[in-house]
Protein backbone atom coordinates (compact mmCIF):
# COMPACT_ATOMS: atom_id res chain seq x y z
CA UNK A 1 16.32 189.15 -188.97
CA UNK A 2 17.12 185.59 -188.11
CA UNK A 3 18.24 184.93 -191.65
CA UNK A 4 20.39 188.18 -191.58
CA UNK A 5 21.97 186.76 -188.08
CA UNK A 6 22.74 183.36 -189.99
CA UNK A 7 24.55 185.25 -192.84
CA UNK A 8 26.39 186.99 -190.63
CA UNK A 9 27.66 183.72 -188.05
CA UNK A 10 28.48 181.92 -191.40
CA UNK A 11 31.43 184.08 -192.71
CA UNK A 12 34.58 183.56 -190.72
CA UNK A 13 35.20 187.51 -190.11
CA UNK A 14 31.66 189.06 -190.66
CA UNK A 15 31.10 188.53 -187.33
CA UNK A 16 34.03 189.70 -186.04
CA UNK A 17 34.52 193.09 -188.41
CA UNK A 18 31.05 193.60 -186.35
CA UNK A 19 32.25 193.31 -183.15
CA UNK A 20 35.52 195.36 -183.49
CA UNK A 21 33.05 197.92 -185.25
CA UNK A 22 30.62 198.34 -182.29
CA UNK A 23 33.93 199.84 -180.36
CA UNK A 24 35.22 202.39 -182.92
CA UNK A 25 35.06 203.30 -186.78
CA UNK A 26 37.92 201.42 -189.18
CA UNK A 27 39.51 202.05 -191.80
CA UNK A 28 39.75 198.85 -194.09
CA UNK A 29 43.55 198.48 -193.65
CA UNK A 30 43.26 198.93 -189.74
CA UNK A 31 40.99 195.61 -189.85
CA UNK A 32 42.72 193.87 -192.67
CA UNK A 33 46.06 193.92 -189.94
CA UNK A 34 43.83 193.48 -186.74
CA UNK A 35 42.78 190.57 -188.33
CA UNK A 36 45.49 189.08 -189.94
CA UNK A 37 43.48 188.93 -193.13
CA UNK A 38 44.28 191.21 -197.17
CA UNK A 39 42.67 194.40 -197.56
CA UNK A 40 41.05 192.63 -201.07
CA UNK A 41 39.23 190.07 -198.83
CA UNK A 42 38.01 192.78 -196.21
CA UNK A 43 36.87 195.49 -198.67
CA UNK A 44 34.53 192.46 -200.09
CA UNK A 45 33.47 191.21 -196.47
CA UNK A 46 32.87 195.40 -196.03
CA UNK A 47 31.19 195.99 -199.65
CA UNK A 48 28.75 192.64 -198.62
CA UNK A 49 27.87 194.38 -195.10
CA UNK A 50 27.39 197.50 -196.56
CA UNK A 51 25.10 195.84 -199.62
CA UNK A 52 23.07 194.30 -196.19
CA UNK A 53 22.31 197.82 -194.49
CA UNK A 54 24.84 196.75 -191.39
CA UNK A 55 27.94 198.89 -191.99
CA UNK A 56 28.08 202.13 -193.58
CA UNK A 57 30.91 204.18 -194.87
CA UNK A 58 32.25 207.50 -194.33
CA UNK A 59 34.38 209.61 -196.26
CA UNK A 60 37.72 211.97 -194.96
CA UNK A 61 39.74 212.63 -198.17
CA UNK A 62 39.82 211.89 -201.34
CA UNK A 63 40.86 208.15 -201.17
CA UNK A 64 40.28 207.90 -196.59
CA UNK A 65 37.25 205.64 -196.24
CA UNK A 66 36.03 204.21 -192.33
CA UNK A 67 33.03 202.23 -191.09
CA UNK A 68 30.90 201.75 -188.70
CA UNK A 69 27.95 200.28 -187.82
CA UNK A 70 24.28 201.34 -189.33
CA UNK A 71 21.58 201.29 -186.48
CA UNK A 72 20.44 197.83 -188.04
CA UNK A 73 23.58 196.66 -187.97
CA UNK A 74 24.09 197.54 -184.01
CA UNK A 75 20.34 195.86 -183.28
CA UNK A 76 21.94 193.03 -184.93
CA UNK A 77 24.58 192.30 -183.03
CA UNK A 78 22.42 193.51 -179.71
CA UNK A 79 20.30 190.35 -180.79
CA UNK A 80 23.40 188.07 -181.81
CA UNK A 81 24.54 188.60 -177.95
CA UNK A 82 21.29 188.46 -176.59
CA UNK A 83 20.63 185.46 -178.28
């Protein structure tokens, strides 16, 4: 876990894509402009999280993809803050 925490406090948004996520689902656009940030770099900070077991993604439509957090992902970030 402690490795996974380090990963995760080394990127400059992983972190905070995890925070925003433990409040709601997003869709990758609705982070790419809370963030200031292009959808190209968030849908590779997302497709990294997701290829760690901390965000997964859900489906409504054919092309309407949001995420939230996997229950590793949320004992994550409860250790990140109790940390």
């Amino acid at each position: 876990m402690e490795e996974l925490i380090a990963w995760v406090k080394d990127g400059p948004y992983r972190l905070k894509i995890l925070l925003a996520l433990e409040q709601r689902s997003y869709l990758p656009s609705e982070l790419a402009n809370k963030f200031e940030i292009n959808r190209a770099s968030v849908s590779r900070i997302m497709k990294n999280l997701k290829g760690k077991n901390l965000v997964i993604p859900t489906r409504s439509g054919s092309r309407t993809c949001s995420y939230s957090t996997t229950d590793l992902g949320k004992k994550l970030m409860s250790k990140i803050k109790n940390d």
